[in-house]
N, C-alpha and C. Protein backbone atom coordinates (compact mmCIF):
# COMPACT_ATOMS: atom_id res chain seq x y z
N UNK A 1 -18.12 -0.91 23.98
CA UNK A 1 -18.31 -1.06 22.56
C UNK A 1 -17.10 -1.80 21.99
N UNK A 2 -16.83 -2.93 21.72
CA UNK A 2 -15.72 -3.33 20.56
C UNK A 2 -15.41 -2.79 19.60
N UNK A 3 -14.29 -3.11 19.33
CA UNK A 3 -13.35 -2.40 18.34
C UNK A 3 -13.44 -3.37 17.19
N UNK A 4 -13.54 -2.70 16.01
CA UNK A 4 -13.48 -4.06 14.66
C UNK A 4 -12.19 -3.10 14.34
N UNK A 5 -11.38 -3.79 13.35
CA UNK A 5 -10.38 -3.77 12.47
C UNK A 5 -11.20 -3.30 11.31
N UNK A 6 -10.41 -1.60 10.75
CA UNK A 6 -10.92 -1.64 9.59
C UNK A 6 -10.46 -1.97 8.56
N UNK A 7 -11.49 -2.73 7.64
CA UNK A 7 -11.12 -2.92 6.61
C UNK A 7 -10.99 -2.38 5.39
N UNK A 8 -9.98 -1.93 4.69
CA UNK A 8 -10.04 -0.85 3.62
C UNK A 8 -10.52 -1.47 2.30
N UNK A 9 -10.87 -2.48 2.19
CA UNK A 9 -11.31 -3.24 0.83
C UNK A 9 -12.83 -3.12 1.13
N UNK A 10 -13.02 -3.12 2.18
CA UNK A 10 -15.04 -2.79 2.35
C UNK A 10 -15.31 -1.98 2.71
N UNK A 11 -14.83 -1.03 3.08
CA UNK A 11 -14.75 0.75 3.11
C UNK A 11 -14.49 1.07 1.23
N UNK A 12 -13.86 0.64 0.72
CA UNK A 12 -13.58 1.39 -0.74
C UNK A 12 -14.99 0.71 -1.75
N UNK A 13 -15.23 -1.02 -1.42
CA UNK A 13 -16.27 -0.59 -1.90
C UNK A 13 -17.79 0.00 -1.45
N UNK A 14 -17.66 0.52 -0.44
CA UNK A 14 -19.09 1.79 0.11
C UNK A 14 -18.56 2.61 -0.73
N UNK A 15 -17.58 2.86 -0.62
CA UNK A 15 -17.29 4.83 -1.47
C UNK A 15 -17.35 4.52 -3.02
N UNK A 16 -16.94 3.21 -3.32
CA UNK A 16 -17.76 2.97 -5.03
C UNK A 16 -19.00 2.99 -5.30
N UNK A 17 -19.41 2.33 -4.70
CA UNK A 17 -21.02 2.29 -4.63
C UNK A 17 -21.70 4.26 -5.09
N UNK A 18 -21.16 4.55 -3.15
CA UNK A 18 -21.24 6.29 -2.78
C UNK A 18 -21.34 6.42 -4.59
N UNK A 19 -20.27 6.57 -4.73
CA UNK A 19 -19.10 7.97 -6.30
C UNK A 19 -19.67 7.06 -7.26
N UNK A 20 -20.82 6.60 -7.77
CA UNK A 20 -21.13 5.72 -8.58
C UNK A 20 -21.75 6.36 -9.73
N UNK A 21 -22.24 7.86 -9.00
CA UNK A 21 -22.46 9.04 -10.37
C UNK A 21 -21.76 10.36 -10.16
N UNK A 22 -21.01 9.74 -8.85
CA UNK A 22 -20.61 11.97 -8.84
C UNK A 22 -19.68 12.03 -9.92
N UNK A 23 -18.91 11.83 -10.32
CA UNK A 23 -18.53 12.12 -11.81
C UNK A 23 -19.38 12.85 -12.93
N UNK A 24 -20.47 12.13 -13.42
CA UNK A 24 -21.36 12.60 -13.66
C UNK A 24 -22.19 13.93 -13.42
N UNK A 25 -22.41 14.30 -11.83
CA UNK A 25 -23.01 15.05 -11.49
C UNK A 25 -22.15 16.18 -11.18
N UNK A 26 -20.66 15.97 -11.24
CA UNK A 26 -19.57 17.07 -10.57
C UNK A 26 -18.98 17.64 -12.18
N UNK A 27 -19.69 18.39 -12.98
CA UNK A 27 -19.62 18.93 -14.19
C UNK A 27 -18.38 18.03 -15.31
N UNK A 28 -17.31 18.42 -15.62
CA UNK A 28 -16.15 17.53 -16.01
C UNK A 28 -15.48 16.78 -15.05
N UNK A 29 -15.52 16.92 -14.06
CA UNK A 29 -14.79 15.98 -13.51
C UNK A 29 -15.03 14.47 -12.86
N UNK A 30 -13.67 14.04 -12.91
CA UNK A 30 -13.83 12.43 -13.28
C UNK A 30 -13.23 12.22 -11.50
N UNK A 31 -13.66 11.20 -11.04
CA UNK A 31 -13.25 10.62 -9.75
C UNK A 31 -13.37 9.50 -9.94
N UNK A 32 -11.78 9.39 -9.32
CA UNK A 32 -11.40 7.61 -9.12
C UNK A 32 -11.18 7.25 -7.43
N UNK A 33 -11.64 5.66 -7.30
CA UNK A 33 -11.02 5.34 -5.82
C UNK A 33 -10.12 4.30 -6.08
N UNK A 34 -9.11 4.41 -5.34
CA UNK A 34 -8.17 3.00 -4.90
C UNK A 34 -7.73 2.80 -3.55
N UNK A 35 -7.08 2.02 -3.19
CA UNK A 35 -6.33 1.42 -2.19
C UNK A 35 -4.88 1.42 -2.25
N UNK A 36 -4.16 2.08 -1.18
CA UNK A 36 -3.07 2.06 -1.36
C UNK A 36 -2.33 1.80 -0.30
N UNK A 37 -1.26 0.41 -0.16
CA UNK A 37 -1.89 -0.22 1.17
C UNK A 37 -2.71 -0.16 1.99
N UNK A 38 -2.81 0.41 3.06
CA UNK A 38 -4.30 -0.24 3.43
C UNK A 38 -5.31 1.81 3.75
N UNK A 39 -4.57 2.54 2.86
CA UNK A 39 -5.21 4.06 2.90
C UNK A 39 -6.64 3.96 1.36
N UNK A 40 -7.17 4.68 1.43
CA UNK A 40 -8.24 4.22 0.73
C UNK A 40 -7.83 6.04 0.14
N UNK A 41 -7.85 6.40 -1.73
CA UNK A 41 -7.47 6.74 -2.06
C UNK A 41 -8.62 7.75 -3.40
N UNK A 42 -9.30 8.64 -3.04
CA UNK A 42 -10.13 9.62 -4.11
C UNK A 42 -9.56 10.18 -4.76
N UNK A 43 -9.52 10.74 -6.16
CA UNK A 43 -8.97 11.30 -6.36
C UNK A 43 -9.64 11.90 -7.56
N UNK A 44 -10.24 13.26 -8.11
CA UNK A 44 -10.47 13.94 -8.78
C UNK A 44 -9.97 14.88 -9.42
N UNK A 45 -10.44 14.15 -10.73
CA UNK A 45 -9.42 15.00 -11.82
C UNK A 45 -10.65 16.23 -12.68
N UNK A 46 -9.94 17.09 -13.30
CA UNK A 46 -10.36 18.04 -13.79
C UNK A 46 -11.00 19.35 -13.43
N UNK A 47 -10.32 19.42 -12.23
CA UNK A 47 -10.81 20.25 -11.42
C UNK A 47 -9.70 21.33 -10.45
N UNK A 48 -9.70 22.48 -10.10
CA UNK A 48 -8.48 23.03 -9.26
C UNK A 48 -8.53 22.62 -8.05
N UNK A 49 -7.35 22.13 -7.73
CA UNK A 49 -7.63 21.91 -6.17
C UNK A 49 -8.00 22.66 -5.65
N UNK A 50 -7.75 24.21 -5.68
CA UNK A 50 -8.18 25.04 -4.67
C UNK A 50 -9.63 25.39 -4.46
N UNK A 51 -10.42 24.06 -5.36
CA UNK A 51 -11.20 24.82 -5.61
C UNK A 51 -12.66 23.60 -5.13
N UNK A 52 -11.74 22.53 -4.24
CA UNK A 52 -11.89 21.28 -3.19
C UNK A 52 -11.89 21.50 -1.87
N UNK A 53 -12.94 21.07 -1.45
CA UNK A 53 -12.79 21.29 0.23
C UNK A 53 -13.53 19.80 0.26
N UNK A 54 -12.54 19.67 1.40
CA UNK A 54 -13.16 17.91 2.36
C UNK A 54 -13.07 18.31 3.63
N UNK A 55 -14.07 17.79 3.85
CA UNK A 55 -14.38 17.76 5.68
C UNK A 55 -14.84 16.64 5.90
N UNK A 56 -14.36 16.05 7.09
CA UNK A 56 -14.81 14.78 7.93
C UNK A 56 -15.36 15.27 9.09
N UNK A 57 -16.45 14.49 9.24
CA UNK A 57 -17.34 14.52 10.83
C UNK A 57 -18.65 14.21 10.48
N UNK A 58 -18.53 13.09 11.97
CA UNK A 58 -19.61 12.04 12.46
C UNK A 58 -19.65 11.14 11.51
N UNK A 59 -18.68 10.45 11.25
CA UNK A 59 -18.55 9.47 10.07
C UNK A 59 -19.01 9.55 8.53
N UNK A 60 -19.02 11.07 8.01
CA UNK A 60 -18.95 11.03 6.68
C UNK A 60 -18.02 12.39 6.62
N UNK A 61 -17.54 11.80 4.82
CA UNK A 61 -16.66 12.67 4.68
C UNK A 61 -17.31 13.09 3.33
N UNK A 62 -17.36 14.59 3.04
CA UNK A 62 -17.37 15.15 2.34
C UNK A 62 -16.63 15.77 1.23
N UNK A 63 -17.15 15.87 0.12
CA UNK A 63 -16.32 16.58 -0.79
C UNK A 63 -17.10 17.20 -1.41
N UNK A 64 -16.51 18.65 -1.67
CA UNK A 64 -17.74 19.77 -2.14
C UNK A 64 -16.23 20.32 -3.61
N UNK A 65 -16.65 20.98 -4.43
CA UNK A 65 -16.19 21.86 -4.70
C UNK A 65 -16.94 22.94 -5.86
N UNK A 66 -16.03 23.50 -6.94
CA UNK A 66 -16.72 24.83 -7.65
C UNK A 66 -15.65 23.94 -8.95
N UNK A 67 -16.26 24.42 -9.89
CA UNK A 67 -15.60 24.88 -11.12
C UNK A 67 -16.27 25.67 -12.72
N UNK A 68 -15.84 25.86 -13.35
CA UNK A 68 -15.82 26.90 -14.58
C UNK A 68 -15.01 26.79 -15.66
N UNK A 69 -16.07 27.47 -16.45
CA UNK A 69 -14.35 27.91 -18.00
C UNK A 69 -15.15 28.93 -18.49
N UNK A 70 -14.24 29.53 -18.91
CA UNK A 70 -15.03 30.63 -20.18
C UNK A 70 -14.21 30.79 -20.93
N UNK A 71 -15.06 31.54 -22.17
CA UNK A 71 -13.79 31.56 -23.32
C UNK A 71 -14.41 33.15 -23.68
N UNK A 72 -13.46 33.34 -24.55
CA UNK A 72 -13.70 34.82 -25.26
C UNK A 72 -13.16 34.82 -26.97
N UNK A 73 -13.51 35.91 -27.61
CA UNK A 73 -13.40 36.05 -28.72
C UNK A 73 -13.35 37.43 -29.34
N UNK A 74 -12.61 38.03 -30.05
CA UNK A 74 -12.84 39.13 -31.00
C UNK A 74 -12.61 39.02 -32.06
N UNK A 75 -12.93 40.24 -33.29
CA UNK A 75 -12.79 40.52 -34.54
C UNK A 75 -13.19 41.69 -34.94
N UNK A 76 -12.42 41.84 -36.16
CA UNK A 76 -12.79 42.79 -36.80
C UNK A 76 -13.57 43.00 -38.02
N UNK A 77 -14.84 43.80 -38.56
CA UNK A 77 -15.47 43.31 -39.51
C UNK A 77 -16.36 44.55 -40.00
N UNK A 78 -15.66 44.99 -41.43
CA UNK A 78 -16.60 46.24 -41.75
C UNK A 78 -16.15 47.41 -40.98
N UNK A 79 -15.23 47.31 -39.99
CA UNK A 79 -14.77 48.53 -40.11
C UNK A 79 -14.75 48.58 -38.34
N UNK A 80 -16.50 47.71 -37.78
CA UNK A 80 -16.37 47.43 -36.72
C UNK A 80 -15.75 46.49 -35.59
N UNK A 81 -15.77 46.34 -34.65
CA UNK A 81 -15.01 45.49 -33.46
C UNK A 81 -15.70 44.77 -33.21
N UNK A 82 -16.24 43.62 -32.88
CA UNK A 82 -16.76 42.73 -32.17
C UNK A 82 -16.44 41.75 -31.27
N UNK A 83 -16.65 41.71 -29.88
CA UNK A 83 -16.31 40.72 -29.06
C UNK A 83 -17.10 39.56 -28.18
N UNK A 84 -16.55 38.75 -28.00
CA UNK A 84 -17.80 37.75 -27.44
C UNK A 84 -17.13 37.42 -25.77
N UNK A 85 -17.92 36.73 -24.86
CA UNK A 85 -17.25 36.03 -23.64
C UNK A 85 -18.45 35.49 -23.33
N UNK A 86 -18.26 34.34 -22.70
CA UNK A 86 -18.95 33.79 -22.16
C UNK A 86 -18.36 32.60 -21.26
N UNK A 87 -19.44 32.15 -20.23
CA UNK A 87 -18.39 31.73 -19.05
C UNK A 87 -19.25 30.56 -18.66
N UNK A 88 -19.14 29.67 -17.60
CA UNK A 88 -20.44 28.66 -16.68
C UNK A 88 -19.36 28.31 -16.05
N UNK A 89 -19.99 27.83 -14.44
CA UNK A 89 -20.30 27.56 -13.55
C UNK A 89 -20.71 26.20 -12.75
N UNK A 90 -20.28 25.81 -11.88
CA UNK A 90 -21.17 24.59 -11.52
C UNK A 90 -20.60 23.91 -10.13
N UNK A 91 -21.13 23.86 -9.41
CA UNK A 91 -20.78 23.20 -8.12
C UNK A 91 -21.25 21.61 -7.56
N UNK A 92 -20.39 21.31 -6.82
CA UNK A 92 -20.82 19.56 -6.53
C UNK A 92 -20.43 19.55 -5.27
N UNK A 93 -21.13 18.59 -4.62
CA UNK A 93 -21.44 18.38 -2.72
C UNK A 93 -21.22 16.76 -3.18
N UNK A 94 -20.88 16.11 -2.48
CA UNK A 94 -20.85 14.45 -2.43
C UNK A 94 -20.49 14.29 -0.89
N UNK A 95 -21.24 13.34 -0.26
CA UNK A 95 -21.24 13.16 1.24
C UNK A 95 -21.12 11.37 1.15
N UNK A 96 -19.69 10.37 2.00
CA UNK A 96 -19.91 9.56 1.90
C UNK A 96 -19.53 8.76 3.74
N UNK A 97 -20.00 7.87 3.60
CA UNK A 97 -19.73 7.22 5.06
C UNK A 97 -18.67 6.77 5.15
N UNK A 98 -17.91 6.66 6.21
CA UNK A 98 -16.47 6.63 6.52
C UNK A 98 -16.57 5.67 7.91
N UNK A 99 -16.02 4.52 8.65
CA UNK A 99 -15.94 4.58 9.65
C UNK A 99 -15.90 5.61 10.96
N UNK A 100 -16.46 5.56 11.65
CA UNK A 100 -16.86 6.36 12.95
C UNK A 100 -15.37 6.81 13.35
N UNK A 101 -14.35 6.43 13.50
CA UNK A 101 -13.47 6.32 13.94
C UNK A 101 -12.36 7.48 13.04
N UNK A 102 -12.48 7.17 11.97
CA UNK A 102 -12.13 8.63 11.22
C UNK A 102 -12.21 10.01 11.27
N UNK A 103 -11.17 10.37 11.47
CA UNK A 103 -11.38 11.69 11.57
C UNK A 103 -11.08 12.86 10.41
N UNK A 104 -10.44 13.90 10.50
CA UNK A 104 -10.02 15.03 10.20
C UNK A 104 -8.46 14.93 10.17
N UNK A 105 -7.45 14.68 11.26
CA UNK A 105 -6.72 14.14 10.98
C UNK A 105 -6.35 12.80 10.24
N UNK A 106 -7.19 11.93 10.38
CA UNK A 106 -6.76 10.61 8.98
C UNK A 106 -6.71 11.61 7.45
N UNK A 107 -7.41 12.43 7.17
CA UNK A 107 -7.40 12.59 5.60
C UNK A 107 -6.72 13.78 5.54
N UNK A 108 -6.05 13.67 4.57
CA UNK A 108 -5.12 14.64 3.54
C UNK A 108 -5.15 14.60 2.10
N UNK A 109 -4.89 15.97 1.62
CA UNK A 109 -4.95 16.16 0.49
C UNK A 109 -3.52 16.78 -0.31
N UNK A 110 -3.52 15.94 -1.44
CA UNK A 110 -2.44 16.99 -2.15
C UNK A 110 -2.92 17.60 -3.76
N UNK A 111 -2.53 18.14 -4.25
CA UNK A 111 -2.51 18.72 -5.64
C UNK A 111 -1.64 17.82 -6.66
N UNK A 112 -2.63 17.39 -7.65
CA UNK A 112 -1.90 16.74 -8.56
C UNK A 112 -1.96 17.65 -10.12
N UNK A 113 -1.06 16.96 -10.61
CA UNK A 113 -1.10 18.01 -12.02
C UNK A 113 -2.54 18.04 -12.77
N UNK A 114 -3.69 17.05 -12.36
CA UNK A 114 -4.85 16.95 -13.30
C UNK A 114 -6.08 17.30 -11.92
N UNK A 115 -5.55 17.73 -10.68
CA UNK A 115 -6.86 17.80 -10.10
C UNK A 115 -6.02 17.45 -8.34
N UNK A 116 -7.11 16.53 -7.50
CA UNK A 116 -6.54 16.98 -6.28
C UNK A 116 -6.89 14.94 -5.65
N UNK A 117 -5.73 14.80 -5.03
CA UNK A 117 -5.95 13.22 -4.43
C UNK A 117 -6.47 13.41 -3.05
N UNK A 118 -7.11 12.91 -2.70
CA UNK A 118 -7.86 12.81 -1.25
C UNK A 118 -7.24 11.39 -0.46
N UNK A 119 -6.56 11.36 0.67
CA UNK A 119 -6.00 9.92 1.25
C UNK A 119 -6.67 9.89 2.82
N UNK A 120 -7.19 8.80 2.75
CA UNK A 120 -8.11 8.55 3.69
C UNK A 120 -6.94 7.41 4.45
N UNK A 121 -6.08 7.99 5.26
CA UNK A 121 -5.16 6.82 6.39
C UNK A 121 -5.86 5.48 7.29
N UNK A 122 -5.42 4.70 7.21
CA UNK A 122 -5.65 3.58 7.45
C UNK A 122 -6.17 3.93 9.09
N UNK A 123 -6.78 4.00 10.03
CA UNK A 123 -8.04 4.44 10.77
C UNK A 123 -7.68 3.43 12.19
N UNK A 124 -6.77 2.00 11.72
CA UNK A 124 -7.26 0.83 12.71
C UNK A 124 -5.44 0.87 13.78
């Protein structure tokens, strides 16, 4: 089988294409891709990292995670107490193709102050 050279400028745009609504579909949160020399670069904001899982295998890489808010409220009125809470929920799966050659070790993640960067290492 030959070996191609990967290219990270036609790998990033598959994963644009891919992330072309998960924003949309991943409740508030916003996902960006770039290139950073030649590492190809996700990164989702509005969300806890801990609350991100990526897995690579058989040439796609995944990104799943969870998120929420709730708020609450009380008062007093007439003598009585009243309190409110309420909360939601919502989870997102996004599966995108990666060169074959990628693994588990190429990608890492760190925690950023608005959410979590995903770095996909240059593969070739």
């Amino acid at each position: 089988m030959p070996l191609n050279r990967w290219d990270p400028t036609n790998a990033l745009a598959r994963l644009q294409d891919d992330l072309g609504s998960a924003a949309h579909h991943a409740h508030s949160a916003s996902v960006h891709t770039a290139t950073e020399g030649d590492d190809l670069v996700i990164t989702v904001e509005g969300i806890d990292p801990s609350d991100v899982h990526v897995q690579v295998s058989g040439g796609r890489l995944t990104i799943s995670g969870k998120g929420g808010s709730s708020s609450s409220s009380s008062s007093d009125s007439g003598g009585a107490h009243f309190s409110s809470t309420s909360s939601s929920s919502s989870s997102f799966t996004r599966s995108f193709s990666v060169p074959a050659e990628v693994d588990q070790s190429d990608v890492s993640t760190e925690s950023t102050a608005s959410g979590v960067k995903i770095r996909i290492h240059n593969a070739a």
